[in-house]
Every structure is written in structure tokens, then in C-alpha cells.
C-alpha atoms as a PDB file:
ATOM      1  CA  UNK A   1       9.726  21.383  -6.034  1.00  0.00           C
ATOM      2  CA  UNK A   2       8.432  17.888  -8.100  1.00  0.00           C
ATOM      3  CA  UNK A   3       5.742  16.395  -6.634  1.00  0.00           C
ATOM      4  CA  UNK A   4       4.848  12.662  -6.656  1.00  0.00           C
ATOM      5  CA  UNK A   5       1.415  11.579  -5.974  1.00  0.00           C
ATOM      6  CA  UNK A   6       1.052   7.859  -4.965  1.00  0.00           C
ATOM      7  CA  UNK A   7      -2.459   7.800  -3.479  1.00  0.00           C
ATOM      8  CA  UNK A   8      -3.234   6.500  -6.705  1.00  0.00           C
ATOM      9  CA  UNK A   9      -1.461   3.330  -6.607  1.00  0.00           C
ATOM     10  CA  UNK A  10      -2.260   2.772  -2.684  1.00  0.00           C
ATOM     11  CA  UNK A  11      -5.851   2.864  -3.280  1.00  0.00           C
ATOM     12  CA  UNK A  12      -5.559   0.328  -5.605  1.00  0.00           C
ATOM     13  CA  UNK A  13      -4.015  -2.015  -3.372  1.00  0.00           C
ATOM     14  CA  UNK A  14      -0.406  -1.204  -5.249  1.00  0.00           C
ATOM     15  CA  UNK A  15       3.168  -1.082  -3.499  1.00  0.00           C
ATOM     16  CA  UNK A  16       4.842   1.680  -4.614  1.00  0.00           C
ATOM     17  CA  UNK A  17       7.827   1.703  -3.224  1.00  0.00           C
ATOM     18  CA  UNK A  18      10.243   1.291  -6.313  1.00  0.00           C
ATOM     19  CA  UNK A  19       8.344   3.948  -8.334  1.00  0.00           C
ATOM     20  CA  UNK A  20       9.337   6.432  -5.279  1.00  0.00           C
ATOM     21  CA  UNK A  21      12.685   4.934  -5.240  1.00  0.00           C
ATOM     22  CA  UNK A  22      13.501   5.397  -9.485  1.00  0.00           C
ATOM     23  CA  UNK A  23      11.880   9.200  -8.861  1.00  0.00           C
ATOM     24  CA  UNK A  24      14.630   9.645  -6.277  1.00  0.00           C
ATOM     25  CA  UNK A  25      17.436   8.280  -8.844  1.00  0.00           C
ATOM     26  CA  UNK A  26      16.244  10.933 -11.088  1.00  0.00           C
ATOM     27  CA  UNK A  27      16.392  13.827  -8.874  1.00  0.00           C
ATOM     28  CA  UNK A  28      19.261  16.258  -9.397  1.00  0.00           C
ATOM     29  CA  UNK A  29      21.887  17.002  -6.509  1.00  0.00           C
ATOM     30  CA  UNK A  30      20.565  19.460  -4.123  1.00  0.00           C
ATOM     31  CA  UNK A  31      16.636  19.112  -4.928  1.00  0.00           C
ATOM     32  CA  UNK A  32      13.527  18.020  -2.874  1.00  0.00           C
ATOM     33  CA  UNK A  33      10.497  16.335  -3.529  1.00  0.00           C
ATOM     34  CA  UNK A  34       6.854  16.434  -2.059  1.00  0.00           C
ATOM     35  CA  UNK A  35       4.932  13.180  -1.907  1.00  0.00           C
ATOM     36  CA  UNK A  36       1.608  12.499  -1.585  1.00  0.00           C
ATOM     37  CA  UNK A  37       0.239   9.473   0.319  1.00  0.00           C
ATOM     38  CA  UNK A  38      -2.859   7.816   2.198  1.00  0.00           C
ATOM     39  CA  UNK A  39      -0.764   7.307   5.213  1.00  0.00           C
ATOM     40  CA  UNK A  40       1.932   8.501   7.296  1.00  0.00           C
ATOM     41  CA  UNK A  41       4.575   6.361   5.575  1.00  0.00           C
ATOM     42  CA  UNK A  42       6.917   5.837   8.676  1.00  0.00           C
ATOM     43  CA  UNK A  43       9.561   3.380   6.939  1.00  0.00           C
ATOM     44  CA  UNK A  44       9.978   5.526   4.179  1.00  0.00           C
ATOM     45  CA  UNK A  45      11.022   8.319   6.143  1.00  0.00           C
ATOM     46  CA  UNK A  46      13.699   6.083   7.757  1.00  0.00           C
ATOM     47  CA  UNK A  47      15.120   5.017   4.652  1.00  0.00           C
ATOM     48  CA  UNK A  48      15.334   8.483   2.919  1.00  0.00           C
ATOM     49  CA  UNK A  49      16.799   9.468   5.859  1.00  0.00           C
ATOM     50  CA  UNK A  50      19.645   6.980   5.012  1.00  0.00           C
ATOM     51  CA  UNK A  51      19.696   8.399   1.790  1.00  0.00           C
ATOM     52  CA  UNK A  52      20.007  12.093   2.827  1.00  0.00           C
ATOM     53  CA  UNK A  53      16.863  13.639   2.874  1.00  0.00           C
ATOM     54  CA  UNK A  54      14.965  14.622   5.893  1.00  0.00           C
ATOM     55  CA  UNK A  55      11.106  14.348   6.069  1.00  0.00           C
ATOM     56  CA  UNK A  56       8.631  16.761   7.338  1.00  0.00           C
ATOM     57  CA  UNK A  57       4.922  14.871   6.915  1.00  0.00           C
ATOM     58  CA  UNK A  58       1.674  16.599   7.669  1.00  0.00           C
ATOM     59  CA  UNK A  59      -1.429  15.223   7.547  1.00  0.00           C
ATOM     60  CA  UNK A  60      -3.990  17.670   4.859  1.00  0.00           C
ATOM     61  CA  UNK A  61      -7.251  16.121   4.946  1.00  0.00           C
ATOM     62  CA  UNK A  62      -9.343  12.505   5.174  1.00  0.00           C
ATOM     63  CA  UNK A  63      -6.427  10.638   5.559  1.00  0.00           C
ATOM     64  CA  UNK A  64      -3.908  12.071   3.388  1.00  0.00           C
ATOM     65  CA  UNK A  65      -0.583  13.304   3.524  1.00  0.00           C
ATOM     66  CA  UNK A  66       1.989  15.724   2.526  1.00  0.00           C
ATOM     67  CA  UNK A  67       5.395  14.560   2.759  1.00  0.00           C
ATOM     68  CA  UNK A  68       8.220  17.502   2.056  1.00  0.00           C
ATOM     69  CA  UNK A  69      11.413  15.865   1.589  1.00  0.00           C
ATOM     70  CA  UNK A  70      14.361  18.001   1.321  1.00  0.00           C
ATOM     71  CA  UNK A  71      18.327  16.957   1.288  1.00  0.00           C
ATOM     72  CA  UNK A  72      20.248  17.134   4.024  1.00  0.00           C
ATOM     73  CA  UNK A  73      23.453  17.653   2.535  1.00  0.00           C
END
């Protein structure tokens, strides 16, 4: 499974919304990602969702998260 880490970018006060977006585009049919994040990112979720992948986030430790994404079709 690739991984992208954002925490990165959110801690410096960076949007990174269209460098998870052109990692998507470059995924092959069929394959999931994990992302890493500060939050629970809610509205991505909902707009992967659109896109075919379902979301399963759990929170590791001081305010991270683990998001498994995996395609739904």
C-alpha cells in the first residue's frame, strides 16, 4: 500500500489538498493508499468517496491520523 504523509505540510500552515489529489491521479486501478494527517480530515473523506474509495480513519497518537483508503469498485 503507498503511503502519503501530509503532516508535514499542515504543520506548516500548508493546504494540501491538490498534492493528495495528483497522488490519487497516479494511483493504478484497483490500489489503496494510507494517508497521514494532523486531523480527522472529514471533507476529504466525502470527496474520495465520490471518487470511489472508502475511508477508514483512526486516530494513532497526539493528534494524528491514519487514513486507509481503499477502492470501492
Amino acid at each position: 500500500m503507498k503511503e502519503l504523509d501530509v503532516r508535514p505540510m499542515l504543520n506548516a500552515g500548508v493546504d494540501p489538498f491538490d498534492d493528495i489529489m495528483a497522488f490519487v491521479a497516479e494511483l493504478r486501478a484497483g490500489e489503496g493508499f494510507r494517508l497521514w494527517a494532523t486531523f480527522r480530515p472529514n471533507p476529504l473523506l466525502n470527496v474520495l468517496a465520490h471518487r470511489g474509495y472508502e475511508g477508514q480513519a483512526r486516530e494513532i497518537s497526539d493528534g494524528n491520523w491514519a487514513i486507509d483508503f481503499t477502492p470501492t469498485t
